[in-house]
Protein backbone atom coordinates (compact mmCIF):
# COMPACT_ATOMS: atom_id res chain seq x y z
CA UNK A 1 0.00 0.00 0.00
CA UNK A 2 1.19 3.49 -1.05
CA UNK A 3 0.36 6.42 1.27
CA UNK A 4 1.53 10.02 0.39
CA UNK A 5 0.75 12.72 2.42
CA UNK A 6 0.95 16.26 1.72
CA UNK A 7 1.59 18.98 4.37
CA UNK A 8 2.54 22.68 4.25
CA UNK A 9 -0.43 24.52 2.82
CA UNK A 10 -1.50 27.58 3.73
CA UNK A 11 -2.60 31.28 2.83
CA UNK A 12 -0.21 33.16 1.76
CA UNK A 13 -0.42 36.98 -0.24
CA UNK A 14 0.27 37.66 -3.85
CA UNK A 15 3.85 38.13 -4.74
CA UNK A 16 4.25 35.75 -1.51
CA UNK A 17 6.14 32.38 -1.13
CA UNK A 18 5.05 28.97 0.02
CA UNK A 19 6.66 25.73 0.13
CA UNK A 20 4.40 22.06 -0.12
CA UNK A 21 6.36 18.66 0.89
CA UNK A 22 4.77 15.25 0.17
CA UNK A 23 5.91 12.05 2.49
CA UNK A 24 5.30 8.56 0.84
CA UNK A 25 4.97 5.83 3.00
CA UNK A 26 7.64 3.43 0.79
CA UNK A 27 11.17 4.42 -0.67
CA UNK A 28 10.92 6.68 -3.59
CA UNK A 29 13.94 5.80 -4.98
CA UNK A 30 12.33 3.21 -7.15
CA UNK A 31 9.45 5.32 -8.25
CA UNK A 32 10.25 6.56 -11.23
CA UNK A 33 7.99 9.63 -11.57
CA UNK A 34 6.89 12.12 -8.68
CA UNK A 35 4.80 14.93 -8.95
CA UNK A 36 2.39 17.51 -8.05
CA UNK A 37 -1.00 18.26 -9.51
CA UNK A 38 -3.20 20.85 -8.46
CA UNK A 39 -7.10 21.54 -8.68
CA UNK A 40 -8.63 25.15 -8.38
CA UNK A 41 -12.48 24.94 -7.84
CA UNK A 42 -14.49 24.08 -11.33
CA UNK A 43 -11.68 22.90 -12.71
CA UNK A 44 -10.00 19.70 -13.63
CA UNK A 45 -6.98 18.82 -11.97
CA UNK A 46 -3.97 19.71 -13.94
CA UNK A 47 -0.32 19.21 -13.37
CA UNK A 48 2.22 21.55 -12.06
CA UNK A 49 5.48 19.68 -12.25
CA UNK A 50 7.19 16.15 -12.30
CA UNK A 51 10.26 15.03 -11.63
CA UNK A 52 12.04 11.67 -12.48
CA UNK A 53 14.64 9.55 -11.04
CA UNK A 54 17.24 10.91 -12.53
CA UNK A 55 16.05 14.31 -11.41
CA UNK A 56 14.46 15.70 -14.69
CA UNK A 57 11.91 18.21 -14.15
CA UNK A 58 8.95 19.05 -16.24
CA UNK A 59 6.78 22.09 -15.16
CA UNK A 60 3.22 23.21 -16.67
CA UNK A 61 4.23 26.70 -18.62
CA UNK A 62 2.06 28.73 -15.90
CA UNK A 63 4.52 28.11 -13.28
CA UNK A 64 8.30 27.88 -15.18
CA UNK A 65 10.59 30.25 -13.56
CA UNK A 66 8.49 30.52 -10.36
CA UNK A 67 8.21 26.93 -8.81
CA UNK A 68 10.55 24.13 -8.01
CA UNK A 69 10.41 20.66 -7.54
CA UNK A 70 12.97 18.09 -5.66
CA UNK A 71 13.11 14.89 -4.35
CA UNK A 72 15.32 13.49 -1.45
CA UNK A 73 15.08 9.39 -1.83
CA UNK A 74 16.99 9.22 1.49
CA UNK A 75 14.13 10.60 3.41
CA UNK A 76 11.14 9.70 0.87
CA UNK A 77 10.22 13.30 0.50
CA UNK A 78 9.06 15.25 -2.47
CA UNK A 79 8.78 19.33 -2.32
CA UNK A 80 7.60 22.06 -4.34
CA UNK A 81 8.88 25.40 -3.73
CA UNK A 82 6.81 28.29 -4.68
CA UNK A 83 7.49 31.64 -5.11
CA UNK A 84 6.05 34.81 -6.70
CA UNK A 85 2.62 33.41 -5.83
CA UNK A 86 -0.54 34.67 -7.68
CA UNK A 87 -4.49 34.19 -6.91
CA UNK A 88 -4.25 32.08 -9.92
CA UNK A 89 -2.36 29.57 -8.19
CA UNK A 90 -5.38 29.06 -5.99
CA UNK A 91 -6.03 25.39 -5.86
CA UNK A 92 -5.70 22.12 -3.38
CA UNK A 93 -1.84 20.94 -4.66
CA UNK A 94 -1.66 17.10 -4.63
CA UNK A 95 1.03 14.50 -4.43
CA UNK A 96 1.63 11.92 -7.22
CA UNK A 97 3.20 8.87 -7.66
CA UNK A 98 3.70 6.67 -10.63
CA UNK A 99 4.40 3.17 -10.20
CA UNK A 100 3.73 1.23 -13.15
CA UNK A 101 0.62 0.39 -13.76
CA UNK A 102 -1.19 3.06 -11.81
CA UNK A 103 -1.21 6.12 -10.30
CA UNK A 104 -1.36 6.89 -6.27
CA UNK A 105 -2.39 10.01 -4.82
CA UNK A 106 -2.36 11.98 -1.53
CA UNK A 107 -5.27 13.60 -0.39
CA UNK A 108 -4.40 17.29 -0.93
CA UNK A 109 -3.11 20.65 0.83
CA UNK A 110 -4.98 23.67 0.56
CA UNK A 111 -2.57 26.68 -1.20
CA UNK A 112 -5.02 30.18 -1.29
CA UNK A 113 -3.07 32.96 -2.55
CA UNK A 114 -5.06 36.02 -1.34
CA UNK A 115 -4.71 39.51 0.03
């Protein structure tokens, strides 16, 4: 059984920073793709960025140059760093996991950017 859990949400104003970190219950180093996906309300859930095993990133164009993703294997930890927030980023931010053939997910951390 997989179990990610997300943590470090928050509110946070525009211009503002904001860092999310996802735990996974097993060792990471075998997963091959990690990632964050976020959902803003009415919308479908979209991704933000991924990043492999050999640390290759891949970020949706909306947040390139302003968020970061890493992984530590050692402690089985994905973040995303965030920085130069906007209300657009509004959404519940949600961990991802792809081990072959399916996809796990954490439940989700609330990120409001808002004055």
């Amino acid at each position: 059984q997989v179990r990610l859990v997300e943590s470090g949400g928050g509110l946070v104003q525009p211009g503002g920073s904001l860092s999310v970190s996802c735990a996974a219950s097993i060792s990471i180093s075998g997963v091959g793709v990690m990632g964050w996906y976020r959902q803003a309300p009415g919308k479908e859930r979209e991704l933000v960025a991924t990043i492999n095993s050999d640390r290759s990133r891949n970020y949706a164009d909306s947040v390139k140059g302003r968020f970061t993703i890493s992984r530590d294997n050692a402690k089985n930890t994905v973040n995303l760093q965030m920085n130069s927030l906007k209300p657009e980023d509004t959404a519940v931010y949600y961990c991802n996991a792809y081990l072959w053939p399916r996809h796990y997910w954490g439940q989700g951390t609330q990120v409001t950017v808002s004055l």
